[in-house]
Protein backbone atom coordinates (compact mmCIF):
# COMPACT_ATOMS: atom_id res chain seq x y z
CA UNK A 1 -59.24 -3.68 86.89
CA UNK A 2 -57.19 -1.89 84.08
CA UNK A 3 -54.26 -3.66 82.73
CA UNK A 4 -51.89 -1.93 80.44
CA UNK A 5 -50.24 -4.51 77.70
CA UNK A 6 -46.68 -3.46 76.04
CA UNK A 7 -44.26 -5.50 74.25
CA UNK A 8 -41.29 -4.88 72.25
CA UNK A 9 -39.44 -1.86 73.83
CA UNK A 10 -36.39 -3.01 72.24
CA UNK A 11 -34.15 -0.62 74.24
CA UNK A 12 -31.32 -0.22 71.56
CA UNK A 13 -33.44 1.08 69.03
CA UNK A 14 -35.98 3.50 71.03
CA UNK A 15 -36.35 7.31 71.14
CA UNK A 16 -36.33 9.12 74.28
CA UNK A 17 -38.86 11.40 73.17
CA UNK A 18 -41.26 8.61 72.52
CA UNK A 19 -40.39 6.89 75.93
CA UNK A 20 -41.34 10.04 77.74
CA UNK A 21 -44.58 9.82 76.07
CA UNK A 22 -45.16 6.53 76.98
CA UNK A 23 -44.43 7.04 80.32
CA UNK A 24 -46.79 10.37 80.77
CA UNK A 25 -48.94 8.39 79.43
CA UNK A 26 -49.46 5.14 81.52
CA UNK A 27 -48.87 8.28 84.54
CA UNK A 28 -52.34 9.10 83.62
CA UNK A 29 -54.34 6.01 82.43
CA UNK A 30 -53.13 5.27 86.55
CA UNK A 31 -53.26 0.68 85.98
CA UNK A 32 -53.64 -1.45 88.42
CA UNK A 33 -50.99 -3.64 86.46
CA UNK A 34 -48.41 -3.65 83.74
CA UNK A 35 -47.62 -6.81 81.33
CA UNK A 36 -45.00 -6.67 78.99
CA UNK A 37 -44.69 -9.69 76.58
CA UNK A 38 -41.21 -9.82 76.17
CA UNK A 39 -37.92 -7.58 73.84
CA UNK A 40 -36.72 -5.40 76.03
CA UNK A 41 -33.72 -5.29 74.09
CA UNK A 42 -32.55 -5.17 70.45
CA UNK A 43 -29.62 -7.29 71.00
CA UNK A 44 -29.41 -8.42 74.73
CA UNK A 45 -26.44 -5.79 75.01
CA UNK A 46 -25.72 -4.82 78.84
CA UNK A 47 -26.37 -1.49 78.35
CA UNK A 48 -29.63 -2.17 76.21
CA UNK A 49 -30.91 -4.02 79.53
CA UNK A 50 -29.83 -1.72 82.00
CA UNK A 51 -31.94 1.07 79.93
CA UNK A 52 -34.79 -1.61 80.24
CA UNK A 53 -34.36 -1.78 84.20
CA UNK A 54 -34.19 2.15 84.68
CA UNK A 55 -37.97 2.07 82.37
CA UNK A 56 -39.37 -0.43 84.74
CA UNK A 57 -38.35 1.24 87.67
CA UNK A 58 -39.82 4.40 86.40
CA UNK A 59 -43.21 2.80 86.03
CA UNK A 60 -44.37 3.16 89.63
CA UNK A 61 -46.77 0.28 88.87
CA UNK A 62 -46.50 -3.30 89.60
CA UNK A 63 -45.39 -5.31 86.49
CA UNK A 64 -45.18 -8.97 84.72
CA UNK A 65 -43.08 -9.97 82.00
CA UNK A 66 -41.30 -12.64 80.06
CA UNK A 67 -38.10 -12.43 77.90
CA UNK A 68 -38.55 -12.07 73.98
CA UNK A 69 -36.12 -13.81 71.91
CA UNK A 70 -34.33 -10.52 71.24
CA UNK A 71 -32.92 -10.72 75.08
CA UNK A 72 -31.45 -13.69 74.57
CA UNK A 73 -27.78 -12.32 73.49
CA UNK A 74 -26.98 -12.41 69.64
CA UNK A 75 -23.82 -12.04 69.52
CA UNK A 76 -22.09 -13.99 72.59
CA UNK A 77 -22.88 -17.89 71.19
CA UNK A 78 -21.48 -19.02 74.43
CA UNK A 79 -23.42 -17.33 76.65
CA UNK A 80 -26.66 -17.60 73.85
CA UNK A 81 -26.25 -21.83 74.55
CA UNK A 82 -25.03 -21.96 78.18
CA UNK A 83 -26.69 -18.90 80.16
CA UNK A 84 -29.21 -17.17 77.44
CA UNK A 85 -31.09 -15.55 80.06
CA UNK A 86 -28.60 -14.16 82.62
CA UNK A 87 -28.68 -10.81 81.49
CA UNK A 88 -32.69 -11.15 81.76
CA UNK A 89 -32.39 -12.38 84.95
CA UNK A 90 -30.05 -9.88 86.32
CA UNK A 91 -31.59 -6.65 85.38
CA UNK A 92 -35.26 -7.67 84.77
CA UNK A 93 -36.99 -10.39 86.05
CA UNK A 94 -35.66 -13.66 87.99
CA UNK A 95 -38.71 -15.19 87.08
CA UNK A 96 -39.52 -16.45 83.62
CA UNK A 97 -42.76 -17.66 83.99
CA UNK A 98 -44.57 -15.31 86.49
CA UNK A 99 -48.01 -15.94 88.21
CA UNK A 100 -50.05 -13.06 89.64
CA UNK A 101 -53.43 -13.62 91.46
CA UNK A 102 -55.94 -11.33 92.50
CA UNK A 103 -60.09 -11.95 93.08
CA UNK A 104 -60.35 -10.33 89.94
CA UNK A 105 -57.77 -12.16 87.90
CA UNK A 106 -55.51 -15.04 87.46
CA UNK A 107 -52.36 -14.68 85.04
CA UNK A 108 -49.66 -16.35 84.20
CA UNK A 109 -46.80 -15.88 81.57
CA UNK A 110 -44.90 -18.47 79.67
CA UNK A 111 -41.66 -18.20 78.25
CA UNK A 112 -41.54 -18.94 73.85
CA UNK A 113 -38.28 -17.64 73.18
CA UNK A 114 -35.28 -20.20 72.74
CA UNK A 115 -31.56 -19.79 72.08
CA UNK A 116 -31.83 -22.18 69.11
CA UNK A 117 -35.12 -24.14 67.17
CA UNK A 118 -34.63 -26.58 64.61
CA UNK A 119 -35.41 -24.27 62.45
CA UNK A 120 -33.51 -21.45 60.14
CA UNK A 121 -35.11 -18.13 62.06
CA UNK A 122 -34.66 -18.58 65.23
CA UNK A 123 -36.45 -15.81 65.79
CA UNK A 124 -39.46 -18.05 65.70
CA UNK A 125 -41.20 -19.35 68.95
CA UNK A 126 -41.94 -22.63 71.06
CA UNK A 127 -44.05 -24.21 73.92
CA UNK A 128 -43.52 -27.64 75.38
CA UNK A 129 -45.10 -29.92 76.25
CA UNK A 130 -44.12 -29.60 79.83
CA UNK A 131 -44.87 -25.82 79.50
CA UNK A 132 -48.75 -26.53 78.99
CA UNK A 133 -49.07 -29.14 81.64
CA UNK A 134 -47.35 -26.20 84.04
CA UNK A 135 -50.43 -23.94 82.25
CA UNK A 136 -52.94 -26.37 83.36
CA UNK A 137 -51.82 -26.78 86.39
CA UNK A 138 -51.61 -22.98 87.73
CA UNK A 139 -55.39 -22.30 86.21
CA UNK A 140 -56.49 -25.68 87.96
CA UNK A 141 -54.72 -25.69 91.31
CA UNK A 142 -55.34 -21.83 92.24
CA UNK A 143 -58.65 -20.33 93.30
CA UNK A 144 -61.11 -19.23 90.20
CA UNK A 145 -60.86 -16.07 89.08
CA UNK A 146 -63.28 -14.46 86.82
CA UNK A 147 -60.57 -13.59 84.63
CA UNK A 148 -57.98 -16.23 83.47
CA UNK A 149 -54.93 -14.35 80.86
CA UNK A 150 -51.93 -15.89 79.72
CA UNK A 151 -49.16 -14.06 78.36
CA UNK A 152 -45.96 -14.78 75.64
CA UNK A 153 -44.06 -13.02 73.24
CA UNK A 154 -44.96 -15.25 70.32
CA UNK A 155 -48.70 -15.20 68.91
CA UNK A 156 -50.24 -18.34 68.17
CA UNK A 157 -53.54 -17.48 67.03
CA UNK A 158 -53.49 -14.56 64.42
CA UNK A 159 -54.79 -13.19 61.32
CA UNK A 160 -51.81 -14.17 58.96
CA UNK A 161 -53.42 -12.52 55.99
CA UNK A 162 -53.26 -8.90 57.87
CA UNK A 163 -50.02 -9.83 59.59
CA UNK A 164 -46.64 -8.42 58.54
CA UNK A 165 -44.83 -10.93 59.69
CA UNK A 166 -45.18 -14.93 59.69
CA UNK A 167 -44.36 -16.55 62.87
CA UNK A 168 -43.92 -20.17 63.34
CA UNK A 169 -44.74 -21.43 66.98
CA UNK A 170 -43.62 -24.96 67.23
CA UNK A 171 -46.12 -27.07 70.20
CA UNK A 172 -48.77 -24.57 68.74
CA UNK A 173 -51.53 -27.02 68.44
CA UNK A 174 -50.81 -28.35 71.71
CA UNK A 175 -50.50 -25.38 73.48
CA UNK A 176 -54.14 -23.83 71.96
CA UNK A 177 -55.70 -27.05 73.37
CA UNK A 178 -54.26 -26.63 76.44
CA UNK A 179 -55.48 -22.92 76.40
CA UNK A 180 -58.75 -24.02 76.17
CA UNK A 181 -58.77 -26.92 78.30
CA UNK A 182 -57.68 -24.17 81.10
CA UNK A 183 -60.46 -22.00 80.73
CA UNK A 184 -57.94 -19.45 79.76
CA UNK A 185 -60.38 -16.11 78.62
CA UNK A 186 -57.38 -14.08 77.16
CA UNK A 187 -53.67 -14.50 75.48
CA UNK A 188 -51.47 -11.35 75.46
CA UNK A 189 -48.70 -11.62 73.12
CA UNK A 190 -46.32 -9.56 70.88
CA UNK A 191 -43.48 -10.00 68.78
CA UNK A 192 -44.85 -8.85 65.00
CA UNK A 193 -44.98 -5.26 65.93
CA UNK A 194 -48.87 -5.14 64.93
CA UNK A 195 -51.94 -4.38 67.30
CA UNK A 196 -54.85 -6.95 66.57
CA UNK A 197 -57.90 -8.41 68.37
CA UNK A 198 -58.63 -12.15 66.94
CA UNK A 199 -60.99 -14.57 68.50
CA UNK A 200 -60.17 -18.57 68.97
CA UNK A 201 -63.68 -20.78 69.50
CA UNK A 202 -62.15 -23.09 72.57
CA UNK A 203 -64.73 -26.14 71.48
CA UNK A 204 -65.15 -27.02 75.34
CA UNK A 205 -68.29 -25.23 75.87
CA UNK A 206 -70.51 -23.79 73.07
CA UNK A 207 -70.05 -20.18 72.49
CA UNK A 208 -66.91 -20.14 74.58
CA UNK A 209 -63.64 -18.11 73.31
CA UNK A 210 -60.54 -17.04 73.54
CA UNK A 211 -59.67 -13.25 72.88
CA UNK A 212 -56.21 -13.43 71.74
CA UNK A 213 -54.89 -9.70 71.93
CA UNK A 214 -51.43 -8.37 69.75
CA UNK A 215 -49.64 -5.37 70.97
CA UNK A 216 -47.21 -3.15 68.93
CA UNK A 217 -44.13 -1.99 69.64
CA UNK A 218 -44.12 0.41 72.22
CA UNK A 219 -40.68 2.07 71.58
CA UNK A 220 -38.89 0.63 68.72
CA UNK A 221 -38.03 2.65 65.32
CA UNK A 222 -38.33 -0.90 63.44
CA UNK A 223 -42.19 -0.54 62.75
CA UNK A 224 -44.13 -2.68 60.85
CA UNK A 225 -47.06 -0.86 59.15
CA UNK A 226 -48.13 0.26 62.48
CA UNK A 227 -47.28 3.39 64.83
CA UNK A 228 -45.83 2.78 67.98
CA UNK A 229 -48.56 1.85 70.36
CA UNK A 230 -49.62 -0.22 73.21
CA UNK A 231 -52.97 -1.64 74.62
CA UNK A 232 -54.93 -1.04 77.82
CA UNK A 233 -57.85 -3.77 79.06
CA UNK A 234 -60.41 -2.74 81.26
CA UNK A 235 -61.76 -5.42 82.91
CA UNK A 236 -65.49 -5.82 84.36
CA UNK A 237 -66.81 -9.01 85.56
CA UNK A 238 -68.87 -9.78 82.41
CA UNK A 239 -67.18 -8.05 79.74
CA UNK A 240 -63.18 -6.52 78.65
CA UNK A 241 -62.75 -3.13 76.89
CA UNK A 242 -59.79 -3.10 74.41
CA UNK A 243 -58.71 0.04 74.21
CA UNK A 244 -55.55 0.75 71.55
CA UNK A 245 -53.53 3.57 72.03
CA UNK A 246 -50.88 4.97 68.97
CA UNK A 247 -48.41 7.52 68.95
CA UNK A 248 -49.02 10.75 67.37
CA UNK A 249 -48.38 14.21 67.20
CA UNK A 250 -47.78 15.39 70.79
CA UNK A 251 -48.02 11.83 72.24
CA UNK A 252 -50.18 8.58 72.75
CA UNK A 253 -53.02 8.49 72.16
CA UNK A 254 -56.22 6.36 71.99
CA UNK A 255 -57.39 4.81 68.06
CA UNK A 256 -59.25 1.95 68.67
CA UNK A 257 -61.99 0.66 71.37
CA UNK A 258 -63.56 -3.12 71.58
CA UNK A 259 -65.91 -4.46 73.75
CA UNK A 260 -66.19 -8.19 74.04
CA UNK A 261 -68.54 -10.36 76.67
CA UNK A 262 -66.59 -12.70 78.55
């Protein structure tokens, strides 16, 4: 199964040049599936999300996604506290924690953003407690797949020294034990702009892990030491290729290739 991974479109700030690129090229990697770990927008403007929908439905491939706390709207504070993800809703996705299942995988996304954290960024991330008991639930209730991947925009298990950008993800020690106690094999996430491959030891069974994969942005002019880029996972039944892909001259194209045994 081949599974393309974007995140961070940020329709607002995109060029059209590089989204025709993009789009020629996911025409010819041909995935079985799309997941895109949330900004679709810059600012949650109407027109930045109806630029979003006309990308999706240009994909011609089945998709998954959750919101990225860029689509949750900036400027309108009343609609931020009292409907933050109406616009999301209406042009995107109803559903902010999908579930797909297949005989080949099992995935689920989870919602991080939040219209306001006790915190000063609320750009930062969350997971609650009532989020990771719905986790555990979906990986324990459906059928076993031989791959288990959870998506969300916010990493929680990165290489901060290589990062350009610290995140704070508040439930984030809950939420990796929860990871682990669901047999989860993968965690697709975005938000810091920056492709990376980093491994979490689950400490359930010995020599068991957790491939957390980072995408870049796949669109956006507001690049952080990286080109823009996205990933593509081939998946066997004993082992996942990562393959990156960055743009260049003339389009996308592929840097970067890992192997890992599941």
């Amino acid at each position: 199964m081949k599974i393309v991974h974007l995140s961070d479109l940020h329709f607002g700030t995109e060029k059209d040049e590089v989204e025709e690129y993009l789009l020629s090229a996911l025409s010819l990697l041909e995935p079985d599936l799309v997941i895109i770990s949330g900004d679709f927008t810059q600012t949650a403007r109407y027109e930045e999300f109806q630029e979003a929908r006309a990308f999706l439905d240009a994909l011609n491939v089945p998709y998954l996604c959750v919101p990225g706390n860029h689509d949750i709207p900036a400027y309108n504070l009343f609609e931020r506290f009292f409907a933050p993800y109406r616009r999301y809703k209406k042009y995107i996705s109803d559903e902010l924690c999908p579930v797909f299942q297949n005989n080949e995988v099992l995935i689920t996304g989870l919602n991080s953003a939040r219209r306001a954290l006790l915190h000063w960024n609320w750009a930062n991330g969350a997971v609650s407690k009532r989020q990771c008991r719905r986790l555990q639930s979906i990986f324990k209730s459906n059928a076993p797949a031989q791959w288990n991947i959870c998506f969300l925009h916010h990493p929680v298990f990165f290489d901060t020294a290589n990062s350009p950008l610290k995140v704070t993800v508040f439930g984030r020690d809950t939420f990796l034990k929860s990871l682990a106690e669901s047999d989860v094999d993968i965690v697709l996430t975005g938000h810091t702009h920056h492709a990376g491959v980093a491994m979490q030891q689950s400490g359930i069974t010995a020599g068991n892990k957790i491939i957390h994969i980072g995408a870049s942005t796949a669109l956006s002019t507001r690049l952080r030491k990286q080109a823009n880029g996205f990933n593509l996972l081939h998946l066997r039944a004993d082992q996942v290729e990562i393959f990156t892909y960055s743009l260049e001259e003339g389009g996308f194209k592929e840097v970067d290739r890992i192997t890992i045994a599941k």
